[in-house]
PDB file of N, CA and C in Angstrom:
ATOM      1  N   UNK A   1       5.229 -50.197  36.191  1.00  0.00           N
ATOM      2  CA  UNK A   1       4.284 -49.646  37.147  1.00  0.00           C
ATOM      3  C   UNK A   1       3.086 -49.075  36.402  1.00  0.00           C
ATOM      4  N   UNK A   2       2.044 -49.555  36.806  1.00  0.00           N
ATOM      5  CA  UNK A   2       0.412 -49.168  36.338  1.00  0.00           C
ATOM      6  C   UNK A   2       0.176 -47.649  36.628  1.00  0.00           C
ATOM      7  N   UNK A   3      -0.126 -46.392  35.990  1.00  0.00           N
ATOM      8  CA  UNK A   3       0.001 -45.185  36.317  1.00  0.00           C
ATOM      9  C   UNK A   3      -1.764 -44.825  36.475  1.00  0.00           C
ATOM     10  N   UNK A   4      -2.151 -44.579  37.894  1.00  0.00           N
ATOM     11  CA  UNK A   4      -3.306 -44.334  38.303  1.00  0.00           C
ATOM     12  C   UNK A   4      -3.579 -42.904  38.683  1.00  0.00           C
ATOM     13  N   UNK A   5      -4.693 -42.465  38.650  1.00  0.00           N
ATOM     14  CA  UNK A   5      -5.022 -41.207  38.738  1.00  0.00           C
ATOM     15  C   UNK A   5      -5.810 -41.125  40.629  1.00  0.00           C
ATOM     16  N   UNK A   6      -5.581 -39.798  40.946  1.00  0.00           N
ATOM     17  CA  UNK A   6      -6.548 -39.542  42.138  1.00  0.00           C
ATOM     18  C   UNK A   6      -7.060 -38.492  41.363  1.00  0.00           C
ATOM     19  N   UNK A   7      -8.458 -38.424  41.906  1.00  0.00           N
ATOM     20  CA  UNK A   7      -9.296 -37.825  41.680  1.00  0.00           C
ATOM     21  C   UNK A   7      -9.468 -36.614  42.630  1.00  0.00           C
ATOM     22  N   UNK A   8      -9.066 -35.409  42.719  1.00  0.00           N
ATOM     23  CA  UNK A   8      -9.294 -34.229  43.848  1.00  0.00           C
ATOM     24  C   UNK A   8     -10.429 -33.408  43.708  1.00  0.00           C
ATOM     25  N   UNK A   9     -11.157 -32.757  44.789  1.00  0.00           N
ATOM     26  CA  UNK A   9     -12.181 -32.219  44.260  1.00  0.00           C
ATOM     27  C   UNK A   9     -11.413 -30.643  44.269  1.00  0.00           C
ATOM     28  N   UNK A  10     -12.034 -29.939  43.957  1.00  0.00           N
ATOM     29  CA  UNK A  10     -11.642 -28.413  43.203  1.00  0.00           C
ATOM     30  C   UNK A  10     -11.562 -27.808  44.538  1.00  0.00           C
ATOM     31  N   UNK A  11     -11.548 -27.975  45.486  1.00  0.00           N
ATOM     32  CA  UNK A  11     -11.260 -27.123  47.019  1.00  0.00           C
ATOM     33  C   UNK A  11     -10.339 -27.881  47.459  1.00  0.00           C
ATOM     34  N   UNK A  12      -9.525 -29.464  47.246  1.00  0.00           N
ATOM     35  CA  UNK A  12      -8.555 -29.518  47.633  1.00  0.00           C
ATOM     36  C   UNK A  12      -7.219 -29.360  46.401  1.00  0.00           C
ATOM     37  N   UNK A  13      -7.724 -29.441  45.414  1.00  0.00           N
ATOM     38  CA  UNK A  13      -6.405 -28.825  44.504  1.00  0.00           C
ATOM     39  C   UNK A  13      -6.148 -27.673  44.599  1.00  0.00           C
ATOM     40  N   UNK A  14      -7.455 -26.630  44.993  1.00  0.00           N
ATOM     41  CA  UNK A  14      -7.010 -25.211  45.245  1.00  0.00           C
ATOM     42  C   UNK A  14      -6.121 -24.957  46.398  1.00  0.00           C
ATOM     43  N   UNK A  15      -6.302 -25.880  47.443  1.00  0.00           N
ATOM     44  CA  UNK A  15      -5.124 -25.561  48.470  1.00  0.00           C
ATOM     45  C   UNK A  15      -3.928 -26.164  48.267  1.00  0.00           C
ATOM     46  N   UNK A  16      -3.954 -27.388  47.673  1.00  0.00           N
ATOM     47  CA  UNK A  16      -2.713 -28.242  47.250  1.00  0.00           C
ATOM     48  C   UNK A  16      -1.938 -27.039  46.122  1.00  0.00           C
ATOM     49  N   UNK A  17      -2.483 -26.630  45.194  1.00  0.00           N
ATOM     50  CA  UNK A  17      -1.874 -25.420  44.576  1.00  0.00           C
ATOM     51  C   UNK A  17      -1.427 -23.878  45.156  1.00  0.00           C
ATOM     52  N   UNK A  18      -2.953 -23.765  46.380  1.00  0.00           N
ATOM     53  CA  UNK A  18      -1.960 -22.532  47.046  1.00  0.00           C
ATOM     54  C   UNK A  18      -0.468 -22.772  47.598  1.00  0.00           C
ATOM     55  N   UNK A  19      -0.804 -23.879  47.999  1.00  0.00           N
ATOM     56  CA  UNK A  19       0.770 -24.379  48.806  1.00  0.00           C
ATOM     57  C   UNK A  19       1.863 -24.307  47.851  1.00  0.00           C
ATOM     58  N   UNK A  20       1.443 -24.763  46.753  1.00  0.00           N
ATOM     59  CA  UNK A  20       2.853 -24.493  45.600  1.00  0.00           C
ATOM     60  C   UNK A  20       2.934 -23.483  45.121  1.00  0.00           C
ATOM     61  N   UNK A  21       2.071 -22.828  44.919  1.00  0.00           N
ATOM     62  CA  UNK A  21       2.622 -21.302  44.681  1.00  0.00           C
ATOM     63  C   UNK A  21       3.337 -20.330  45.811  1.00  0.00           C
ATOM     64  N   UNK A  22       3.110 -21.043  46.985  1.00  0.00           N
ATOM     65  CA  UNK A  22       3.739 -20.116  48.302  1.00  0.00           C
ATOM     66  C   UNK A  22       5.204 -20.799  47.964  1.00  0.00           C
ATOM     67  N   UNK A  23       5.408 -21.920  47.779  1.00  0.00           N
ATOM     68  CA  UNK A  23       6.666 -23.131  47.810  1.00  0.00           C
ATOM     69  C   UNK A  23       7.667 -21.842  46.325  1.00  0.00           C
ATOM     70  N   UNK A  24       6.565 -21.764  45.204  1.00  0.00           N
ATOM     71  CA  UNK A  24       7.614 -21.374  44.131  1.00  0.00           C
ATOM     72  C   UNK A  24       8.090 -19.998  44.784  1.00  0.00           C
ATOM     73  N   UNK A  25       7.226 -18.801  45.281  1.00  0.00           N
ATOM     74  CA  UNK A  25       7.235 -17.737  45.760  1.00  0.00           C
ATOM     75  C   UNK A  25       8.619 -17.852  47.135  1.00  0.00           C
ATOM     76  N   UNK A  26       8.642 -18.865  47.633  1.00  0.00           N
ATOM     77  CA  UNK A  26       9.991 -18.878  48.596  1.00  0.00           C
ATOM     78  C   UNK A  26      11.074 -19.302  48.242  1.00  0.00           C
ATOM     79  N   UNK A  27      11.315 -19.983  46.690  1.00  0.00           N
ATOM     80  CA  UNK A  27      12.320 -20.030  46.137  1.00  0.00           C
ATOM     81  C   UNK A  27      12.988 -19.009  45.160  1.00  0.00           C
ATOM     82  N   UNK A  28      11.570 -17.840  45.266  1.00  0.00           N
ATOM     83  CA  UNK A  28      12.078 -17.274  44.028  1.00  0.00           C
ATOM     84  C   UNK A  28      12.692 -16.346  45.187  1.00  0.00           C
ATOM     85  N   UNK A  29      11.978 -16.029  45.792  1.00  0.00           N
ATOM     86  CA  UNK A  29      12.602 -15.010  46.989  1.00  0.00           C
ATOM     87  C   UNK A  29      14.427 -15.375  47.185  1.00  0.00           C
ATOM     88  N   UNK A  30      14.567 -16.732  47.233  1.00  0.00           N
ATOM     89  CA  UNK A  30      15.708 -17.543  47.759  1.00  0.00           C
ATOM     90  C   UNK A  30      16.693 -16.661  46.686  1.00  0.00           C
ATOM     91  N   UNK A  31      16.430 -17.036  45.483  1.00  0.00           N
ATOM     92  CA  UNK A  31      16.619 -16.606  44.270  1.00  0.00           C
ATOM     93  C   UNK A  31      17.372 -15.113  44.215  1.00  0.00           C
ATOM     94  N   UNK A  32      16.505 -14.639  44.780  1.00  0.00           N
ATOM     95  CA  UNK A  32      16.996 -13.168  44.679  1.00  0.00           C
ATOM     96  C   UNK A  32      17.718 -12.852  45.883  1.00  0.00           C
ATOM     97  N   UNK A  33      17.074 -13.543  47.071  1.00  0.00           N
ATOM     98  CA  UNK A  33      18.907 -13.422  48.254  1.00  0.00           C
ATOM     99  C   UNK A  33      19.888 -13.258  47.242  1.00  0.00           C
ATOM    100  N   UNK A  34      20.062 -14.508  46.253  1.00  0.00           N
ATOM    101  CA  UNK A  34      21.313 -15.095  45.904  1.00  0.00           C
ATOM    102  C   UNK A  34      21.963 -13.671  45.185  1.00  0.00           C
ATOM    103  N   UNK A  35      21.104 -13.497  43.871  1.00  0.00           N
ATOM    104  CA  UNK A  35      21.616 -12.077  42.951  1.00  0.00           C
ATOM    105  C   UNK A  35      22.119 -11.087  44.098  1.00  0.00           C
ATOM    106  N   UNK A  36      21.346 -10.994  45.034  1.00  0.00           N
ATOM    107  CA  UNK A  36      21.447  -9.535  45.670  1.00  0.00           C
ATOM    108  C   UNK A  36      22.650  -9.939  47.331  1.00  0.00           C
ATOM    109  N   UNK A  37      23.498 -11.066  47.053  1.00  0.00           N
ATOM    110  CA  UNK A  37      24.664 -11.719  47.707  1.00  0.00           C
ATOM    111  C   UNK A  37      23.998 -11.459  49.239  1.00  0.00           C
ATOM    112  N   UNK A  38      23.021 -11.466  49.675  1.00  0.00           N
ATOM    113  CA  UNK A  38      22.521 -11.504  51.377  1.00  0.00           C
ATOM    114  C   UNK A  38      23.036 -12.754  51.806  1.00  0.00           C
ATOM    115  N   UNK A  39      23.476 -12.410  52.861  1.00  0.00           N
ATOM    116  CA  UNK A  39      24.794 -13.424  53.840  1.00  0.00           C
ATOM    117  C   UNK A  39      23.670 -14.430  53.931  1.00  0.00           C
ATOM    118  N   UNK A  40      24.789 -15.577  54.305  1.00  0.00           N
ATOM    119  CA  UNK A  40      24.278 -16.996  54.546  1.00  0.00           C
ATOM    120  C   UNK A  40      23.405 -17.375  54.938  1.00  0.00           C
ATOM    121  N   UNK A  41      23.528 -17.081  56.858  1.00  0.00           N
ATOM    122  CA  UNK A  41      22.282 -17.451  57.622  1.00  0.00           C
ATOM    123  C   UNK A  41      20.994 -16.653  56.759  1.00  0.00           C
ATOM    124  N   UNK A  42      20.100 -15.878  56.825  1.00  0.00           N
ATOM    125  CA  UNK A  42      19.539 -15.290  55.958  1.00  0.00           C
ATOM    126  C   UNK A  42      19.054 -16.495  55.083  1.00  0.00           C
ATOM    127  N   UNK A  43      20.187 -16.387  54.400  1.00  0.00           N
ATOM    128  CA  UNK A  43      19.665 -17.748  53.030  1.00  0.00           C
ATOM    129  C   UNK A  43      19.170 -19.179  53.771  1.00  0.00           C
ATOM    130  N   UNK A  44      19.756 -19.611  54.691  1.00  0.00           N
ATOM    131  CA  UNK A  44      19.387 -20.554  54.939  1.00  0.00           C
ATOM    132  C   UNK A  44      18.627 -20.595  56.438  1.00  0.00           C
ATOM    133  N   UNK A  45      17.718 -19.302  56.505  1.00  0.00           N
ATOM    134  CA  UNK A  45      17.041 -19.639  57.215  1.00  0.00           C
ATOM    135  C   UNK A  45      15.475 -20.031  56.139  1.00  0.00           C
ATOM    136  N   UNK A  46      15.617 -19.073  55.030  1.00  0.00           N
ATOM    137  CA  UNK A  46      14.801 -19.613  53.985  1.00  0.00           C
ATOM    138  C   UNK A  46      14.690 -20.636  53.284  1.00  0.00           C
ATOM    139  N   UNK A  47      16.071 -21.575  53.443  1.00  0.00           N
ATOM    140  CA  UNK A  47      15.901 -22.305  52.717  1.00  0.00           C
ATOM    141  C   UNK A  47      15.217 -23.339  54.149  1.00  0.00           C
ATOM    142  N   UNK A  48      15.314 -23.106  55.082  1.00  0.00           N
ATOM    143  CA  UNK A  48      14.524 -24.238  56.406  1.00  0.00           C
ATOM    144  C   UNK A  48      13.215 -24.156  55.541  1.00  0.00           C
ATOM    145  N   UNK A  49      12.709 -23.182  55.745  1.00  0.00           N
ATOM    146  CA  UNK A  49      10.942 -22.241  55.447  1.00  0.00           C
ATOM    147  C   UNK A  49      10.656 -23.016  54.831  1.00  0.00           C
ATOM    148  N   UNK A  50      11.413 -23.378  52.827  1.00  0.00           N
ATOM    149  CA  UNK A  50      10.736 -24.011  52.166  1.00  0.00           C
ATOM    150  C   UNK A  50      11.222 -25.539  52.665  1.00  0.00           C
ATOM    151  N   UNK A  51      11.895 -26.089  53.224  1.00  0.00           N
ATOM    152  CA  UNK A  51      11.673 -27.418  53.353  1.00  0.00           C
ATOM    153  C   UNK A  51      10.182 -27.659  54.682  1.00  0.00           C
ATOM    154  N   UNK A  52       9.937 -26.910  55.653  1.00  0.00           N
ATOM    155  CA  UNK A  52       9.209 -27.170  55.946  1.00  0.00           C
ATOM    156  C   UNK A  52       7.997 -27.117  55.308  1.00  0.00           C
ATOM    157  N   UNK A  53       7.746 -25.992  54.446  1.00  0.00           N
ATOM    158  CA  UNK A  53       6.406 -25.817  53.080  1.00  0.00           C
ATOM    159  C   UNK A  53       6.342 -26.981  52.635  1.00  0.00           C
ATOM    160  N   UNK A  54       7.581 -27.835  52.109  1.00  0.00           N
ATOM    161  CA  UNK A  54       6.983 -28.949  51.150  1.00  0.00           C
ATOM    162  C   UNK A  54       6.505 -29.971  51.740  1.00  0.00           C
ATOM    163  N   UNK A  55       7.292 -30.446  53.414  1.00  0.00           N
ATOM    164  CA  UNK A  55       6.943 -31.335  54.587  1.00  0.00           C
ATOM    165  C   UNK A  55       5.847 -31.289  54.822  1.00  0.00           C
ATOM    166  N   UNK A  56       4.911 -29.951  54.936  1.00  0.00           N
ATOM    167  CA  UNK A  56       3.939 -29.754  55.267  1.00  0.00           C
ATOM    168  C   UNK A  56       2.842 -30.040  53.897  1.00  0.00           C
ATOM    169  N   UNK A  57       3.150 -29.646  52.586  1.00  0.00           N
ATOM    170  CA  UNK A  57       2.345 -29.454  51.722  1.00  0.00           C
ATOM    171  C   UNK A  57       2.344 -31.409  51.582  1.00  0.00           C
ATOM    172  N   UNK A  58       3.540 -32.346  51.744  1.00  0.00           N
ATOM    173  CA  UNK A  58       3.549 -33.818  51.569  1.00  0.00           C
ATOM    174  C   UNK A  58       2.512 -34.253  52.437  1.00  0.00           C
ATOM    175  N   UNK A  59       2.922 -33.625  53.805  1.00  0.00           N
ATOM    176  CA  UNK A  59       1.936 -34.450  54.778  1.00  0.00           C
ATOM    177  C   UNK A  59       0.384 -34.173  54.773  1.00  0.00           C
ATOM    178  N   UNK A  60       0.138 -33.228  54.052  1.00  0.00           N
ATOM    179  CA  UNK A  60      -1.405 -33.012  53.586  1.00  0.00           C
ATOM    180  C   UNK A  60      -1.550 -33.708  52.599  1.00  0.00           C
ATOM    181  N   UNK A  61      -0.851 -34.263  51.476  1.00  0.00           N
ATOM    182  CA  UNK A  61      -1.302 -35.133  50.359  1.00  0.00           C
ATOM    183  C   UNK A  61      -0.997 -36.130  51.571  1.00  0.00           C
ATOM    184  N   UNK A  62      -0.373 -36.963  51.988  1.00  0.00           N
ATOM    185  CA  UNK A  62      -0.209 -38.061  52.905  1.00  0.00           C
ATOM    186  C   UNK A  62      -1.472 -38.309  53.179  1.00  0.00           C
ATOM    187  N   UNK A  63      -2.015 -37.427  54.316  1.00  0.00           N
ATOM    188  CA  UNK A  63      -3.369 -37.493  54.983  1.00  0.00           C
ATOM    189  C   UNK A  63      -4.174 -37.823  54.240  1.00  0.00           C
ATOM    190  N   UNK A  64      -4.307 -37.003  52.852  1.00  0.00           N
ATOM    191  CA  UNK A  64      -5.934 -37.106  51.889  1.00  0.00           C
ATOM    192  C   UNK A  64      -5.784 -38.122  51.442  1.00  0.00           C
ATOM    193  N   UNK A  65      -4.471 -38.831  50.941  1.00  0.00           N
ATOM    194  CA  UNK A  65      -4.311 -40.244  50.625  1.00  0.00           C
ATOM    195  C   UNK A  65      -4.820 -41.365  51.367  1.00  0.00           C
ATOM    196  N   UNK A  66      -4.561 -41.324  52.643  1.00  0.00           N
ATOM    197  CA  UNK A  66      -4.488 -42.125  53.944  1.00  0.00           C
ATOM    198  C   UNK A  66      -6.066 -42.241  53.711  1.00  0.00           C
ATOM    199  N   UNK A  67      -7.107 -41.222  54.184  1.00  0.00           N
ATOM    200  CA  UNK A  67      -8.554 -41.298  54.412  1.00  0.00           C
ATOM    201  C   UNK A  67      -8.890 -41.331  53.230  1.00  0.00           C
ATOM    202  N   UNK A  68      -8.547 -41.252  51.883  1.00  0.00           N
ATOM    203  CA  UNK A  68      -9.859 -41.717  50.680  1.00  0.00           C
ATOM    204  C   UNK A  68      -8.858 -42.785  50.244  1.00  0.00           C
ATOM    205  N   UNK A  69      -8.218 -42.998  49.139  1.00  0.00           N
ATOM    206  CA  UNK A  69      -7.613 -43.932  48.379  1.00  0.00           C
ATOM    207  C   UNK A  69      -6.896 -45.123  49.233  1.00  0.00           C
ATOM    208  N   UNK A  70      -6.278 -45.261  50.437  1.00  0.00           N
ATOM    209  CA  UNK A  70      -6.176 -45.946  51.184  1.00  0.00           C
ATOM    210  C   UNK A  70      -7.210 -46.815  51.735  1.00  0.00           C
ATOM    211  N   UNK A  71      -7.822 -46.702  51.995  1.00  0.00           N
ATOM    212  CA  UNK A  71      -9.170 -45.762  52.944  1.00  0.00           C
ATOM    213  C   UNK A  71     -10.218 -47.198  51.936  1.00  0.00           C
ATOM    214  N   UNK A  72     -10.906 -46.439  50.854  1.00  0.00           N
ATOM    215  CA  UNK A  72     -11.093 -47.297  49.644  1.00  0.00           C
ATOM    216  C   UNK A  72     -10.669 -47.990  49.138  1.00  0.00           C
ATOM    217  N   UNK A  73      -9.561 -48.285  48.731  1.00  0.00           N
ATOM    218  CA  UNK A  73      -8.523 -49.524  48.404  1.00  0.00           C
ATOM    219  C   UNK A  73      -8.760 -50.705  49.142  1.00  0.00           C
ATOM    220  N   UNK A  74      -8.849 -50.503  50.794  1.00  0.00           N
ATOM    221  CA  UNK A  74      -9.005 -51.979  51.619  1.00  0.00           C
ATOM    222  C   UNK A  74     -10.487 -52.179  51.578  1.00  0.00           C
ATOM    223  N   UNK A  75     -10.984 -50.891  51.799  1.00  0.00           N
ATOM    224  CA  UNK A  75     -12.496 -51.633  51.755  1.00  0.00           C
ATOM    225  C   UNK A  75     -12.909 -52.157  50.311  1.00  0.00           C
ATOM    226  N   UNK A  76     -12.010 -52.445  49.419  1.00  0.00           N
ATOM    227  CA  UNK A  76     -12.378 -52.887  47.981  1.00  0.00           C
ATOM    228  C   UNK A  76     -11.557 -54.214  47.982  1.00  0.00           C
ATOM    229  N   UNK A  77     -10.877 -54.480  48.966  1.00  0.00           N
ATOM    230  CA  UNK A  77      -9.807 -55.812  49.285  1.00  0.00           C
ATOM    231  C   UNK A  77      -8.700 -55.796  48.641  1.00  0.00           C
ATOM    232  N   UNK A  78      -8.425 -54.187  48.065  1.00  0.00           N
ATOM    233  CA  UNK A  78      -6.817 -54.539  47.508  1.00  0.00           C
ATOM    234  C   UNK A  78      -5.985 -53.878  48.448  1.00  0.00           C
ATOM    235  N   UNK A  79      -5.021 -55.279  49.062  1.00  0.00           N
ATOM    236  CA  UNK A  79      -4.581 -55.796  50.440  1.00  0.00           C
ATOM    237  C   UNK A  79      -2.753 -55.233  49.431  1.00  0.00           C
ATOM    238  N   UNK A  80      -2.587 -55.223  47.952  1.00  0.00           N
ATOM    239  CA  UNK A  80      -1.435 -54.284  47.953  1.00  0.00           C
ATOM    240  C   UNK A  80      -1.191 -52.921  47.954  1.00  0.00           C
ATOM    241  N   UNK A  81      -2.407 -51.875  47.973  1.00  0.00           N
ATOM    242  CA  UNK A  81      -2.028 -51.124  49.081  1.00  0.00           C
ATOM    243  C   UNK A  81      -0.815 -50.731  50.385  1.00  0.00           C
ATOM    244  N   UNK A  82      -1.382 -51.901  50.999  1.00  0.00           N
ATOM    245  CA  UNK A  82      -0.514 -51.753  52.597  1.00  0.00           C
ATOM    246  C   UNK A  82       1.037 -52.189  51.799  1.00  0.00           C
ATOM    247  N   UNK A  83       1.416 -52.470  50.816  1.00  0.00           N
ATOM    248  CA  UNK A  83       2.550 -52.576  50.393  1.00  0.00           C
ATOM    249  C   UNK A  83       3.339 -51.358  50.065  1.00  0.00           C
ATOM    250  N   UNK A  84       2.355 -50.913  48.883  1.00  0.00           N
ATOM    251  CA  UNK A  84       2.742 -49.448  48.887  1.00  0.00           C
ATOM    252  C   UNK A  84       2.699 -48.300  50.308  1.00  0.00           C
ATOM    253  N   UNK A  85       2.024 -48.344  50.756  1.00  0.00           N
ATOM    254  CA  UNK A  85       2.120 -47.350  51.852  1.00  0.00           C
ATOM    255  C   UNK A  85       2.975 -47.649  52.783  1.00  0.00           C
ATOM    256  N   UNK A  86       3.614 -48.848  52.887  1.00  0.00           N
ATOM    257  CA  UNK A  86       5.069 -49.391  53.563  1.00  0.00           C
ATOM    258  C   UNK A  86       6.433 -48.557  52.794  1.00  0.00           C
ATOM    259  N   UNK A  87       5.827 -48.629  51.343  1.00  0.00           N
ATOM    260  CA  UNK A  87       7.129 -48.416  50.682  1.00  0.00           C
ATOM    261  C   UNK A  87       7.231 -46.536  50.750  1.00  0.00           C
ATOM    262  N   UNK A  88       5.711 -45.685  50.754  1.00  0.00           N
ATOM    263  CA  UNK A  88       5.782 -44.590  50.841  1.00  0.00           C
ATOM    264  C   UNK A  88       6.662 -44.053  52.172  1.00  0.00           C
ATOM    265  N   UNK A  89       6.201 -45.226  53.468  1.00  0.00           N
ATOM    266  CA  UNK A  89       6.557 -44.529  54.459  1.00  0.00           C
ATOM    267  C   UNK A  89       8.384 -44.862  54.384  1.00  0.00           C
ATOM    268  N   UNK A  90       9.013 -45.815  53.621  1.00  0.00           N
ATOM    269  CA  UNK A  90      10.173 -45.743  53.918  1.00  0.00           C
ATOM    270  C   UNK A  90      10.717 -44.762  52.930  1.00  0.00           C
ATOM    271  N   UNK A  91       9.991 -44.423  51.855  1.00  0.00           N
ATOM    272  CA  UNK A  91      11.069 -43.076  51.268  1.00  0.00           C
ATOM    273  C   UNK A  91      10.976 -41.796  52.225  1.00  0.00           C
ATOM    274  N   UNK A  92       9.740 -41.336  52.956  1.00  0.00           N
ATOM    275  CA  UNK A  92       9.378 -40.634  53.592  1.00  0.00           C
ATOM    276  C   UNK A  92      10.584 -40.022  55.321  1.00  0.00           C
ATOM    277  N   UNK A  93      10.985 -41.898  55.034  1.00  0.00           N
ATOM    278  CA  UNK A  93      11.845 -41.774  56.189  1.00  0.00           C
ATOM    279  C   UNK A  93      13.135 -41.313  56.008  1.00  0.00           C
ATOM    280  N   UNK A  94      13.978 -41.673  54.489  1.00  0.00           N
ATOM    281  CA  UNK A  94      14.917 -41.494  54.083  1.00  0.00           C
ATOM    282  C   UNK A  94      15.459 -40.059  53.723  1.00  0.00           C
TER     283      UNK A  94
END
């Protein structure tokens, strides 16, 4: 596999990074449920939180993908693209 770069401009890595620092910040939290033995539900209502953080932080790279590099790719005629974004959406599904 050919390893390609996207190019982000500095206002969307800053949010793509706020999002991961909220993502590390709810695991570390998770983290310390654990040391400090706080009952189950509790834990796993946090652990929902961060799966929705990362669902959410994916489907914003999804989107920015979709409208530029997608987006650009066909209007440049590379028609394997739509291959990959077949194959994104079936890990996506799994």
């Amino acid at each position: 596999m050919i390893e390609t770069k996207t190019k982000r401009n500095e206002e969307e890595k800053k949010l793509i990074l706020n999002r991961i620092n909220r993502i590390k910040g709810q695991l570390t939290g998770i983290e310390k449920m654990i040391n400090n033995d706080t009952d189950c539900n509790n834990v796993l209502i946090q652990t929902v939180a961060v799966e929705k953080s990362v669902k959410s932080l994916a489907n914003f790279i999804l989107e920015n993908h979709l409208y530029k590099c997608v987006a650009n790719d066909l209007k440049d005629g590379h028609s394997k693209t739509i291959d990959e974004l077949i194959d994104l959406f079936k890990r996506f599904n799994n």
